[in-house]
Every structure is written in structure tokens, then in C-alpha cells.
Protein backbone atom coordinates (compact mmCIF):
# COMPACT_ATOMS: atom_id res chain seq x y z
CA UNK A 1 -53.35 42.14 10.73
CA UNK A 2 -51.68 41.46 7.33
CA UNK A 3 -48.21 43.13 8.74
CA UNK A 4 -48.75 41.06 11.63
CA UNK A 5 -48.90 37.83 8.79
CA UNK A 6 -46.15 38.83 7.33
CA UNK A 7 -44.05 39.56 10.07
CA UNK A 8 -44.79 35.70 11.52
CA UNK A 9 -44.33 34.25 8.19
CA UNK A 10 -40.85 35.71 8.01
CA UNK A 11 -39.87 34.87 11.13
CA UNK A 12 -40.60 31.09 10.15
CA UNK A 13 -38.52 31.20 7.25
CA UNK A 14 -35.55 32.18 8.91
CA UNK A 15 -35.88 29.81 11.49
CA UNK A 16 -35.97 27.01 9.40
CA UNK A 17 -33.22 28.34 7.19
CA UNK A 18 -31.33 28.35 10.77
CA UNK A 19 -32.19 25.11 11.27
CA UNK A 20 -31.33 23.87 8.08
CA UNK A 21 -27.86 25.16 8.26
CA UNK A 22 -27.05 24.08 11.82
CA UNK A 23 -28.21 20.94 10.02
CA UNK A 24 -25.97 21.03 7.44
CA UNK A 25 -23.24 22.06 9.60
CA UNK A 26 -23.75 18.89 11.67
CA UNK A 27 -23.73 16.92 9.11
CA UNK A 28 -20.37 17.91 7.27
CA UNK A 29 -18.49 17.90 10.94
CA UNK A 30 -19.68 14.17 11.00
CA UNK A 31 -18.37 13.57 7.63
CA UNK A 32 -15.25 15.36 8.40
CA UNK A 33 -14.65 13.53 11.43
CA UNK A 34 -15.57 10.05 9.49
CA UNK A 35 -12.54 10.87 6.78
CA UNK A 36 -10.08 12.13 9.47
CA UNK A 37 -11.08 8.83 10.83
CA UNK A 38 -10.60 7.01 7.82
CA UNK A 39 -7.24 8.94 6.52
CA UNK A 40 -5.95 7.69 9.96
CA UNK A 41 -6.28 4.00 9.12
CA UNK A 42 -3.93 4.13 5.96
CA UNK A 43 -1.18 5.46 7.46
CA UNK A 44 -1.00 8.90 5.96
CA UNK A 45 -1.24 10.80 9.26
CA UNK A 46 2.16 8.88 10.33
CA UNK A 47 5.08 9.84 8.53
CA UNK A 48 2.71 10.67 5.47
CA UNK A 49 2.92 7.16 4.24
CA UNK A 50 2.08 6.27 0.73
CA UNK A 51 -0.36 3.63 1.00
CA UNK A 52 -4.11 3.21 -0.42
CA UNK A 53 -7.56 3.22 1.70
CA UNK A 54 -8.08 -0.46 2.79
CA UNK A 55 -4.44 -1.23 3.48
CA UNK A 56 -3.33 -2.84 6.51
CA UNK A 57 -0.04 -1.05 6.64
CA UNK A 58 -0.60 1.06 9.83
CA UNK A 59 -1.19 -1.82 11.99
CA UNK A 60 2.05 -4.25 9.90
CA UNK A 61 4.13 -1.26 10.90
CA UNK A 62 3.35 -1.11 14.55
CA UNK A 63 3.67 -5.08 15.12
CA UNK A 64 6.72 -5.74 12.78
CA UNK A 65 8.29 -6.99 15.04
CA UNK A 66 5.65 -9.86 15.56
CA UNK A 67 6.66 -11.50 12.33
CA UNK A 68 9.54 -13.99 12.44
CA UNK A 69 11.11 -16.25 10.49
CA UNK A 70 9.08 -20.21 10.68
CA UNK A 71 10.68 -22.25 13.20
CA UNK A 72 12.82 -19.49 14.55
CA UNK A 73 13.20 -16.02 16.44
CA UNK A 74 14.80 -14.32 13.41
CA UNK A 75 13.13 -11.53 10.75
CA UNK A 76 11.46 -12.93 7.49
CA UNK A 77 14.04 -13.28 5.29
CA UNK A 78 12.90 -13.95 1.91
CA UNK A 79 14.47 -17.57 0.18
CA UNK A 80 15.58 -16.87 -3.52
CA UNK A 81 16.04 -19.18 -6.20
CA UNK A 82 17.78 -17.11 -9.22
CA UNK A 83 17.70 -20.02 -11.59
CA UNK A 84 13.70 -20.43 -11.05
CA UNK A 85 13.42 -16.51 -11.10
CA UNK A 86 11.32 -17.47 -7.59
CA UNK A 87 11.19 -15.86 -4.26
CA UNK A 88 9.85 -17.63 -1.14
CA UNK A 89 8.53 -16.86 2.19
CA UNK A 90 7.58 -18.53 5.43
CA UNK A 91 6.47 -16.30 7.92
CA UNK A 92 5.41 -16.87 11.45
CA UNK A 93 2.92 -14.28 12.89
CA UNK A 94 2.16 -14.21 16.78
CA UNK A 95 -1.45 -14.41 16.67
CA UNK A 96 -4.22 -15.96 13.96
CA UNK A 97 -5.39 -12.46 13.68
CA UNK A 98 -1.46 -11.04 12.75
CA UNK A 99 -0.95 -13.87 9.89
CA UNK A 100 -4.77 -12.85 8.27
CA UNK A 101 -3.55 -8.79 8.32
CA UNK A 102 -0.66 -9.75 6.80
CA UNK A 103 -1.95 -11.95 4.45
CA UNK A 104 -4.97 -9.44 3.66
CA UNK A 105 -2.41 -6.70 3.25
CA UNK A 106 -0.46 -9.19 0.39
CA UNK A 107 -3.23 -9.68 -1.62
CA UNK A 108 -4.94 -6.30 -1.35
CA UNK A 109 -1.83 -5.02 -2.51
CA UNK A 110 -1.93 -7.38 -5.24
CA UNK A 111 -4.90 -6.08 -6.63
CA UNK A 112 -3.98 -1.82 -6.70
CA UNK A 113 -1.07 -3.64 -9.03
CA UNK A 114 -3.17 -5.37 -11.18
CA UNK A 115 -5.47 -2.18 -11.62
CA UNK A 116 -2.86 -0.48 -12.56
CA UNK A 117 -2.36 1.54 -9.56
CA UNK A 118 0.78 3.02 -8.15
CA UNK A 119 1.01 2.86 -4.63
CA UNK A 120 4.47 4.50 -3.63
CA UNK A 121 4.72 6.31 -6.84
CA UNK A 122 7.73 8.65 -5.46
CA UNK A 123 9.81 5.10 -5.50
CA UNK A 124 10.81 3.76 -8.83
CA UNK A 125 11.48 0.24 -7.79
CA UNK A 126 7.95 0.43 -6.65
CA UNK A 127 6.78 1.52 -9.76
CA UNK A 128 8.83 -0.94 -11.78
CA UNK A 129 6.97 -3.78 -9.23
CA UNK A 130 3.32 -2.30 -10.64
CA UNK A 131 4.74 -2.30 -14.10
CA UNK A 132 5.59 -6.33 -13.76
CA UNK A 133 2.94 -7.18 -12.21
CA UNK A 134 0.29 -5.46 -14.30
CA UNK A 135 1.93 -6.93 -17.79
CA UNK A 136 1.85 -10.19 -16.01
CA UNK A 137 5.61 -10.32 -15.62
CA UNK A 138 5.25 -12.57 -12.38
CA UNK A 139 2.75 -13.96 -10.07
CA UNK A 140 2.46 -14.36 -6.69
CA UNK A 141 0.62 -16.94 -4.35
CA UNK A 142 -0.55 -16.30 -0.70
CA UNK A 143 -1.45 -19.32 1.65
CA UNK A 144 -2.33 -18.91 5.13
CA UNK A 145 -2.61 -21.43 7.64
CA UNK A 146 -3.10 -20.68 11.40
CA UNK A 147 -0.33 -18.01 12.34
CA UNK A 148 1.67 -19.07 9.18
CA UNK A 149 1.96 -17.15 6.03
CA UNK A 150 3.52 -18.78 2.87
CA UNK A 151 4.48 -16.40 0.20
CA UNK A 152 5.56 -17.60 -3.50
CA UNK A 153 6.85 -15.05 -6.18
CA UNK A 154 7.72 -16.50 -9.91
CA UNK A 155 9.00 -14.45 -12.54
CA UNK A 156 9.05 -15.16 -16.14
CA UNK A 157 11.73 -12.60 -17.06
CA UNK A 158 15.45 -11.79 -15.34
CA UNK A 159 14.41 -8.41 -14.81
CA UNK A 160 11.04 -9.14 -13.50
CA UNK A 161 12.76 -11.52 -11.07
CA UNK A 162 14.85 -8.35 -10.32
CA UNK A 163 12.79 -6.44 -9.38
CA UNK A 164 10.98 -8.38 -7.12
CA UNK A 165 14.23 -9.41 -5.34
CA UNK A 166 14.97 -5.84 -4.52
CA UNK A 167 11.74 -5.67 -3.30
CA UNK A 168 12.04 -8.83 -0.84
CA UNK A 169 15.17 -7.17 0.22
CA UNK A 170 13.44 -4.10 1.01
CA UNK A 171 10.42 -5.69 3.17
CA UNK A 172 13.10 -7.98 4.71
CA UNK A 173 15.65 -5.87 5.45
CA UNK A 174 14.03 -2.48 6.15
CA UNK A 175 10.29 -3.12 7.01
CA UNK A 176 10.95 -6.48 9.24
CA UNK A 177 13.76 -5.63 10.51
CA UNK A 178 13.22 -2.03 11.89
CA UNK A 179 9.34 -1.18 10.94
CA UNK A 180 10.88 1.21 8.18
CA UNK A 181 8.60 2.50 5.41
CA UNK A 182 9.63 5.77 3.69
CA UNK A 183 12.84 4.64 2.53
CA UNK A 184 13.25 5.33 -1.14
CA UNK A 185 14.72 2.16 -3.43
CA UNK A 186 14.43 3.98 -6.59
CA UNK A 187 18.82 4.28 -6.78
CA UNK A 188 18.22 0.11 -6.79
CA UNK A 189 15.68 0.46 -9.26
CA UNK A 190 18.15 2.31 -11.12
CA UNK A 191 20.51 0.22 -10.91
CA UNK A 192 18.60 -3.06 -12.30
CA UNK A 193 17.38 -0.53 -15.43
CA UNK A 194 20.87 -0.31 -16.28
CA UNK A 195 21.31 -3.91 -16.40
CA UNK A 196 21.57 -6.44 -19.06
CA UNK A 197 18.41 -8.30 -17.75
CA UNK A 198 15.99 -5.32 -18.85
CA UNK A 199 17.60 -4.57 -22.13
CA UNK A 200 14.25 -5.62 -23.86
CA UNK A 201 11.81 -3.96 -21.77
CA UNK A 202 14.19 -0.66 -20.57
CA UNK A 203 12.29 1.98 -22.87
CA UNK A 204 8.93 1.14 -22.13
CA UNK A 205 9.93 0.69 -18.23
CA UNK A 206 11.53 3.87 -18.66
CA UNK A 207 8.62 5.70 -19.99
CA UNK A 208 6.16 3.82 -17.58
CA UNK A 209 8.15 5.61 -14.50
CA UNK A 210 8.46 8.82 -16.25
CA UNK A 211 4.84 8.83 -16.90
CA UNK A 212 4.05 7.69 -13.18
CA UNK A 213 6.26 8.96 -10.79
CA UNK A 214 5.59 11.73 -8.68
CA UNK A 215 6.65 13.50 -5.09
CA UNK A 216 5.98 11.92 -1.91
CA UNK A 217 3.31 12.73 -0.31
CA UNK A 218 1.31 13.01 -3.47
């Protein structure tokens, strides 16, 4: 009778043991499936874009081409004033839903700057755009109103103003334009380094991007 116990009680163990595991196993394929999920709205799983959780880049890239100029059928084009060190947008989205993405994506952006964060780290103009904008180097203003987006950038420095030039050049030009997002800017970056308008700030820029950049991908 007592082998009989035994037997029984044994056999109840390693059922529930196989049910905890079959458990367990359900419950990290769910998981799993949540973060593939997840991974897929950033971007990464498309041409292993650089971008943070949250962004709205995966769904800017496949309607680009829904953004146009206000009052006309041609791409954003950024309007620069050198002498104000200010860079201004009007864009036109398509839909009420296109110009709040777009706007989201602006300011969420925005704030991975301001925390010190370094999305597109493999791209030194990128980098030198984090290192303005988290030592307060310019600010930038986001208004939406229906499909309208109105973007204002004002620098307080020549090579702040730079940089964020380039930058307007690059989302203009490249991401506008042709839905282009792995292109790397860092020769431009180099280039405005070099330059008499970042004399003052060129070592600790310099060190900033040394310290921060790393491969794509990463």
C-alpha cells in the first residue's frame, strides 16, 4: 500500500512540473511574440533603422510622400534665416491623423535629446544635434493645427545653427524627398567641426562624438 502511495504521489509531481513548464513555455512564446511585435513598430526590422521604442518613424517613412510643402504640391523644404540662426517649417500632411504622427514623432524626438540620448549614434551630425540640444544650444517649437505642422528651430550659437541646418537639409532633401533614412551625414558633420563657427565648442564636441558614437545597427 505504501509503494502504491508513493508511486501516485510521484506521478503528481511530475505532472505538475509538466504543467508548470508547458506553462512557462506559453508564457515566454507570448512575450516573445509581444517584443517581435514591438521591435517591428520602431523600424528596426526594416533596413535596421536606428530609432528608439515609441517613435513614429516606421509609419513617416512609408507615407513621406504625404507631406508637402503648405499651399503647394512640393516636399517640405525647410525656410532658413542665417542672420536669426532660425529654421522654419510649414508642412501640410494629408490627413489630421498624418500631421499628429508627425508632430508626435518631433517632439518625442525632442525628448531622447534632452535625456541625453543618442538616437542614430553611427551619424555624427546626429550626435552633434543631441549634443546642442541637450546643452541647450537651440530650441525648437511644434504647433499643430488640423493637417498643418509648424516647425520653429532657434539657435543661439553659429555652429548650433549649423548643425541644425544640415539636419533640415537632411529631412528635406533625403527623408521627404525619397523616404531615405540610413544615409550617413557624419562627412557634413565633419565638415561644420572644421569650421570657424565651432572653434569654441570643437574639443568638447569632439570628445562628446568620440565618447558616443558607435556602429550601425548598435
Amino acid at each position: 500500500m505504501m509503494k502504491n502511495e508513493t508511486i501516485t504521489k510521484r506521478l503528481a509531481i511530475t505532472l505538475l512540473g509538466l504543467t508548470f513548464l508547458v506553462g512557462c513555455g506559453n508564457t515566454s512564446s507570448d512575450t516573445a511574440g509581444s517584443q517581435g511585435n514591438e521591435s517591428s513598430q520602431t523600424g528596426n526590422s526594416s533596413g535596421n533603422v536606428d530609432e528608439p521604442r515609441g517613435s513614429n518613424i516606421p509609419y513617416l517613412r512609408q507615407n513621406h510622400a504625404n507631406y508637402k510643402e503648405h499651399g503647394s504640391n512640393a516636399t517640405p523644404a525647410p525656410v532658413k534665416d542665417p542672420m536669426a540662426r532660425s529654421i522654419n517649417w510649414t508642412i501640410a500632411a494629408t490627413t489630421e491623423d498624418g500631421a499628429k504622427k508627425l508632430a508626435e514623432h518631433i517632439l518625442f524626438m525632442e525628448r531622447q535629446l534632452q535625456a541625453d540620448q543618442n538616437p542614430r549614434g553611427w551619424d555624427k551630425l546626429f550626435l552633434m544635434e543631441a549634443y546642442m540640444k541637450y546643452n541647450q544650444y537651440y530650441t525648437t517649437n511644434v504647433e499643430r493645427s488640423g493637417t498643418n505642422v509648424v516647425v520653429s528651430k532657434n539657435a543661439n550659437t553659429a555652429c548650433a545653427y549649423e548643425v541644425i541646418s544640415a539636419h533640415s537639409d537632411a529631412v528635406s532633401g533625403d527623408f521627404f524627398a525619397r523616404g531615405a533614412l540610413m544615409v550617413n551625414y557624419s562627412f557634413r558633420a565633419e565638415s561644420i567641426l572644421a569650421s570657424a563657427a565651432c572653434d569654441d565648442v570643437r574639443a568638447s564636441l569632439s570628445s562628446y562624438i568620440a565618447s558616443r558614437q558607435r556602429s550601425r545597427g548598435m
